[in-house]
Each structure stands twice: as structure tokens, then as C-alpha cells.
C-alpha atoms as a PDB file:
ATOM      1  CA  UNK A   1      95.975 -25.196  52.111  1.00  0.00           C
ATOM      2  CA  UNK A   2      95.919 -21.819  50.256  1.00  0.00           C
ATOM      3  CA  UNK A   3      92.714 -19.508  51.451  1.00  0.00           C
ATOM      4  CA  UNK A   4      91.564 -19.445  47.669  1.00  0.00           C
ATOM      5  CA  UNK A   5      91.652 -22.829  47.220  1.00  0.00           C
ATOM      6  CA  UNK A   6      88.260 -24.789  48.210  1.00  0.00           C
ATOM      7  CA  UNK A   7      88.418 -28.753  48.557  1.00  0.00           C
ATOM      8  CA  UNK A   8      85.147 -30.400  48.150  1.00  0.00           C
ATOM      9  CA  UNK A   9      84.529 -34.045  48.301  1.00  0.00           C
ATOM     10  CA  UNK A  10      82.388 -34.936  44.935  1.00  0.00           C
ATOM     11  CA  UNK A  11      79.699 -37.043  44.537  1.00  0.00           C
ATOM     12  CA  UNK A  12      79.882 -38.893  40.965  1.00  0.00           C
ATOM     13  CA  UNK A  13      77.795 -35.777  39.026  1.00  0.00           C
ATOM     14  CA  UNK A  14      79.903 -33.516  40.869  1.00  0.00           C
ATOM     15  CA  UNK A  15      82.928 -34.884  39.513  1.00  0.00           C
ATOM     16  CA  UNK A  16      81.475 -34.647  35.808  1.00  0.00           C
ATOM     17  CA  UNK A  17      80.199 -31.346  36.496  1.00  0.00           C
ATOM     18  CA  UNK A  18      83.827 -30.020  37.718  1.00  0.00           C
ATOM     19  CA  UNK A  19      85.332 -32.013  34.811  1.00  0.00           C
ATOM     20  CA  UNK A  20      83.156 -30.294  32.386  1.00  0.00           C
ATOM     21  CA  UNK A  21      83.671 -26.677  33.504  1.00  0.00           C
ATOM     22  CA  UNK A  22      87.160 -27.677  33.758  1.00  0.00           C
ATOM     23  CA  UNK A  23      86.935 -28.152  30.468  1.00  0.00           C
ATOM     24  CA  UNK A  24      85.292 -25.432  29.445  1.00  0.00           C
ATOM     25  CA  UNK A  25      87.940 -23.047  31.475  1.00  0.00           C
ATOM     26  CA  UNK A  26      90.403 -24.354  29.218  1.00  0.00           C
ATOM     27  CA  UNK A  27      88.780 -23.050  26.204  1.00  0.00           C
ATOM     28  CA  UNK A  28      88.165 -19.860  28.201  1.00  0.00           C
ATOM     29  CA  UNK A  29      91.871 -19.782  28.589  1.00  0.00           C
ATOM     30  CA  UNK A  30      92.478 -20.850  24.923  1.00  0.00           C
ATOM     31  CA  UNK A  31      90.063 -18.354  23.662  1.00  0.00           C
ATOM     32  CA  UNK A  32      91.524 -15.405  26.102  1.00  0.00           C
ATOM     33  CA  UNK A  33      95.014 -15.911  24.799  1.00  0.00           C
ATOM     34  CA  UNK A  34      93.468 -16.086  21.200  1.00  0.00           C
ATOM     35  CA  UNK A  35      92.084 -12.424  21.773  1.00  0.00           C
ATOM     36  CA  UNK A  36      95.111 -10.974  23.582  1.00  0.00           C
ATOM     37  CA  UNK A  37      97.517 -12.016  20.362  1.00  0.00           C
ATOM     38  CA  UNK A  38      95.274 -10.626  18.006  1.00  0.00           C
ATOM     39  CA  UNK A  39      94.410  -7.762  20.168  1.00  0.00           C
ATOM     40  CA  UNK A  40      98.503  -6.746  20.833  1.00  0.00           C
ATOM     41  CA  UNK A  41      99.173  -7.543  16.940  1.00  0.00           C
ATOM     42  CA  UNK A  42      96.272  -5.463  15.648  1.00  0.00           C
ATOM     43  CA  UNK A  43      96.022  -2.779  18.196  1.00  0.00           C
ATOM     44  CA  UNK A  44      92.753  -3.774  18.613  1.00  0.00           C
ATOM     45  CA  UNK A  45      90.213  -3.706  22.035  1.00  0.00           C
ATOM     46  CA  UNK A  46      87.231  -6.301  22.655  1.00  0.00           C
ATOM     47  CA  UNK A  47      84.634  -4.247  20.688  1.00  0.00           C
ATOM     48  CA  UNK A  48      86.764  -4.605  17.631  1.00  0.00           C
ATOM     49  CA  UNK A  49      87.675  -8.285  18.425  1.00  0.00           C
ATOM     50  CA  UNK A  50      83.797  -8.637  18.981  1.00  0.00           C
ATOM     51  CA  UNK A  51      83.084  -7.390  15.480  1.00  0.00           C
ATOM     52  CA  UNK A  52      85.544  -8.525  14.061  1.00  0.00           C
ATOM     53  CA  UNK A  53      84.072 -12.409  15.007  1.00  0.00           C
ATOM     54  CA  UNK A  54      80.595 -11.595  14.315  1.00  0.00           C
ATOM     55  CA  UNK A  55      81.750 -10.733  10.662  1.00  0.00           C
ATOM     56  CA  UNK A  56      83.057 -14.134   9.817  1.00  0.00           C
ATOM     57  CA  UNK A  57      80.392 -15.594  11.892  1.00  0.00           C
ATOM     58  CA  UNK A  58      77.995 -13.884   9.705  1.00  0.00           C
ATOM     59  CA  UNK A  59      80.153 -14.754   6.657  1.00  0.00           C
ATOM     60  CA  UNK A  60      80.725 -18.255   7.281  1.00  0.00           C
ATOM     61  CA  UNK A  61      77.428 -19.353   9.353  1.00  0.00           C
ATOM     62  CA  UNK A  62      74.440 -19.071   6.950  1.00  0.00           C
ATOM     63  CA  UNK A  63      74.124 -22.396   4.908  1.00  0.00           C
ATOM     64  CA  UNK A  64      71.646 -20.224   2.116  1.00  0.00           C
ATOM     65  CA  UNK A  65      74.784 -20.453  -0.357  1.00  0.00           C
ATOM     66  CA  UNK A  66      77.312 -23.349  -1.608  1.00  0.00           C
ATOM     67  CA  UNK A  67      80.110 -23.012   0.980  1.00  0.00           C
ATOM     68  CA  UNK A  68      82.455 -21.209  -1.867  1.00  0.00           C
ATOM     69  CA  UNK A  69      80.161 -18.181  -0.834  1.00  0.00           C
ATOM     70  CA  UNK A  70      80.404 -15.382   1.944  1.00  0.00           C
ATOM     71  CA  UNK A  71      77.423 -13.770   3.052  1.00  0.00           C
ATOM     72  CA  UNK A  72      78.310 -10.202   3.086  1.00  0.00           C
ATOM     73  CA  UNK A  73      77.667  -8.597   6.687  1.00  0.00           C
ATOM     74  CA  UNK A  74      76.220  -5.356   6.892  1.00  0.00           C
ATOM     75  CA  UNK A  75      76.706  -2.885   9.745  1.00  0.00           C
ATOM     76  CA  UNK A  76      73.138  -3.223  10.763  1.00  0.00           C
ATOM     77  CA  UNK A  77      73.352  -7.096  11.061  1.00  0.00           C
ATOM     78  CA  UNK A  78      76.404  -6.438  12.858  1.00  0.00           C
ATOM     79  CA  UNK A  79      75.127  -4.202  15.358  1.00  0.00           C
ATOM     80  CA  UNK A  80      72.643  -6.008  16.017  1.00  0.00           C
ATOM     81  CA  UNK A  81      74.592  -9.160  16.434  1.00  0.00           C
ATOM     82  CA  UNK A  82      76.655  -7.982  19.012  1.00  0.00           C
ATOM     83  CA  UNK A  83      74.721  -5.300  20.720  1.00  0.00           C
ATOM     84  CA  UNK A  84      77.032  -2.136  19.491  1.00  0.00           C
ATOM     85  CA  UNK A  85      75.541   0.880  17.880  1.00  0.00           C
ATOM     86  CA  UNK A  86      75.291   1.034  14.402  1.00  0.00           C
ATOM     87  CA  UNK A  87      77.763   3.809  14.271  1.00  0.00           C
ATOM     88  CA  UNK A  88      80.260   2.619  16.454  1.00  0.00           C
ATOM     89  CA  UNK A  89      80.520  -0.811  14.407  1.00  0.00           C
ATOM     90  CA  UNK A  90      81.030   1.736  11.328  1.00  0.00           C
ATOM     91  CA  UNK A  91      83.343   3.384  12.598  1.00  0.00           C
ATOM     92  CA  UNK A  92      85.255   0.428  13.745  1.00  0.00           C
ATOM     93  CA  UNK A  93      84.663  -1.426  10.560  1.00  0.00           C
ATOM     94  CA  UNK A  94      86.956   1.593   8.721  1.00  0.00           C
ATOM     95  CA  UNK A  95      89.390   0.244  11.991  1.00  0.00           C
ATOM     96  CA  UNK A  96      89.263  -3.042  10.981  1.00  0.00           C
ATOM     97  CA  UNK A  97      89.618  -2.458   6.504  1.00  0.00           C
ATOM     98  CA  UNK A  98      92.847  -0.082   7.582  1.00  0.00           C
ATOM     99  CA  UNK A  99      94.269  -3.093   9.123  1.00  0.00           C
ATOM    100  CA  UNK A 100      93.186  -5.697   6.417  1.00  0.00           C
ATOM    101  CA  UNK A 101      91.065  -7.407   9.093  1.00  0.00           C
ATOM    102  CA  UNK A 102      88.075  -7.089   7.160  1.00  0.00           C
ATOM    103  CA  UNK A 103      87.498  -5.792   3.550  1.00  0.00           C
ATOM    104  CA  UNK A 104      84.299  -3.853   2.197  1.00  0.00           C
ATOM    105  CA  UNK A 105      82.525  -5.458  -0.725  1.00  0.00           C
ATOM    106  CA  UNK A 106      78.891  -4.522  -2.679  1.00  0.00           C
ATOM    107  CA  UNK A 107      76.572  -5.311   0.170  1.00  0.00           C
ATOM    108  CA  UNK A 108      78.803  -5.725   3.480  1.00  0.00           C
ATOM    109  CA  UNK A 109      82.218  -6.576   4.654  1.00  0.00           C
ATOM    110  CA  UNK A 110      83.779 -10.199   4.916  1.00  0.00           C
ATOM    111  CA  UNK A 111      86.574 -11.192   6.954  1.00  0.00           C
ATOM    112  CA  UNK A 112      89.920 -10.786   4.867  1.00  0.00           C
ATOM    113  CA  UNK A 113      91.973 -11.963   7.537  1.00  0.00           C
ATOM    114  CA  UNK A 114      90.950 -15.430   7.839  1.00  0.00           C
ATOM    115  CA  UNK A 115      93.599 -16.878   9.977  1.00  0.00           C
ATOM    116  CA  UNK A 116      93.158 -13.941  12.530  1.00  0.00           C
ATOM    117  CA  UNK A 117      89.482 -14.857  12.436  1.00  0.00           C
ATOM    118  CA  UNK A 118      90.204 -18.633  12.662  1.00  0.00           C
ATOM    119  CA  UNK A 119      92.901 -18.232  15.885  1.00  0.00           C
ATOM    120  CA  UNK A 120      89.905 -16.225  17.942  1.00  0.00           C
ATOM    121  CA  UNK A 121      87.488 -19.782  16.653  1.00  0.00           C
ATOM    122  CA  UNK A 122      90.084 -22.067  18.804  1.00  0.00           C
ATOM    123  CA  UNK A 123      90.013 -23.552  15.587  1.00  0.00           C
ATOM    124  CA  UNK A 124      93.058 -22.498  14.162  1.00  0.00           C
END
């Protein structure tokens, strides 16, 4: 047996438990591959990637509007959403509009992109 690989005898809830993480390493996997073809297309690193999901979550996620509306995402909202300084996700926004990733409108930026967005969802 290789030295990396444990064997464990399962009770029944150990068997669901390894079948659920199982399952949830596939959409790591999934999800992985999603960010390195978008990140090797786009010349883009995690930070970007990070943003760049955070907009269309932001877009997409609020229910406030009929769903033929995006929500406009502002830096702020962004920053805050995924713990980058406001003038890094700036800076990386202008990263992200050069590349068509993202476009800037009145109040924010929505995703322009949308099947980028979608393939980093797993639901493309």
C-alpha cells in the first residue's frame, strides 16, 4: 500500500461522511480547474479571480430588483466582501474593465463577462 494512502474501515456515518467530502473534493477540483482556465486566459491571479466573483455575486445575488436587473457593485462593497483593500480592488477593477471582465457603470461595475463568471460558478 502507498505511504500516503490511509485505509480505514467505516462505520455507516463514516461512509456518508467520506462520500460527502468526496463529493465536495470534486467540486474543489471542478472549481480549481475553473480558476486556472480563466486565470491562464485572462492573465489573471486569485485576487482578481476573487473580485472578479464577488462582482457577479454582488450583481446577481440581491433579490431587491426583478431579475432583468444588476445591482451595481461598488469598490467598497467589494472590498469588503472579500477582505482586499479598497485600493487594491480599484486598482484591479481597471485590470479587470481592460480585459472586458467587468465593465464600469453609474454606481459600480457588473460582470461583462458572464460566461467567464458562470465557468468559476461550476455552473457553466
Amino acid at each position: 500500500m502507498r505511504s500516503d494512502v490511509y485505509e480505514v474501515q467505516p462505520d455507516r456515518k463514516m461512509a456518508s461522511d467520506l462520500n460527502l467530502y468526496s463529493s465536495k473534493a470534486e467540486k474543489a477540483a471542478s472549481l480549481l480547474r475553473a480558476f486556472g482556465r480563466i486565470r491562464d486566459q485572462y492573465s489573471l491571479d486569485f485576487d482578481d479571480i476573487a473580485i472578479l466573483l464577488a462582482c457577479g455575486r454582488i450583481n446577481f445575488g440581491s433579490r431587491r430588483h426583478p431579475i432583468s436587473y444588476a445591482q451595481a457593485a461598488n469598490v467598497s462593497s467589494l472590498a469588503d466582501y472579500v477582505g482586499i483593500p479598497r485600493e487594491t480592488v480599484r486598482r484591479r477593477l481597471r485590470i479587470l474593465a481592460s480585459k472586458q471582465l467587468v465593465a464600469r457603470v453609474a454606481h459600480g461595475y457588473i460582470v461583462s463577462e458572464l460566461a467567464a463568471w458562470s465557468s468559476l460558478t461550476g455552473e457553466s
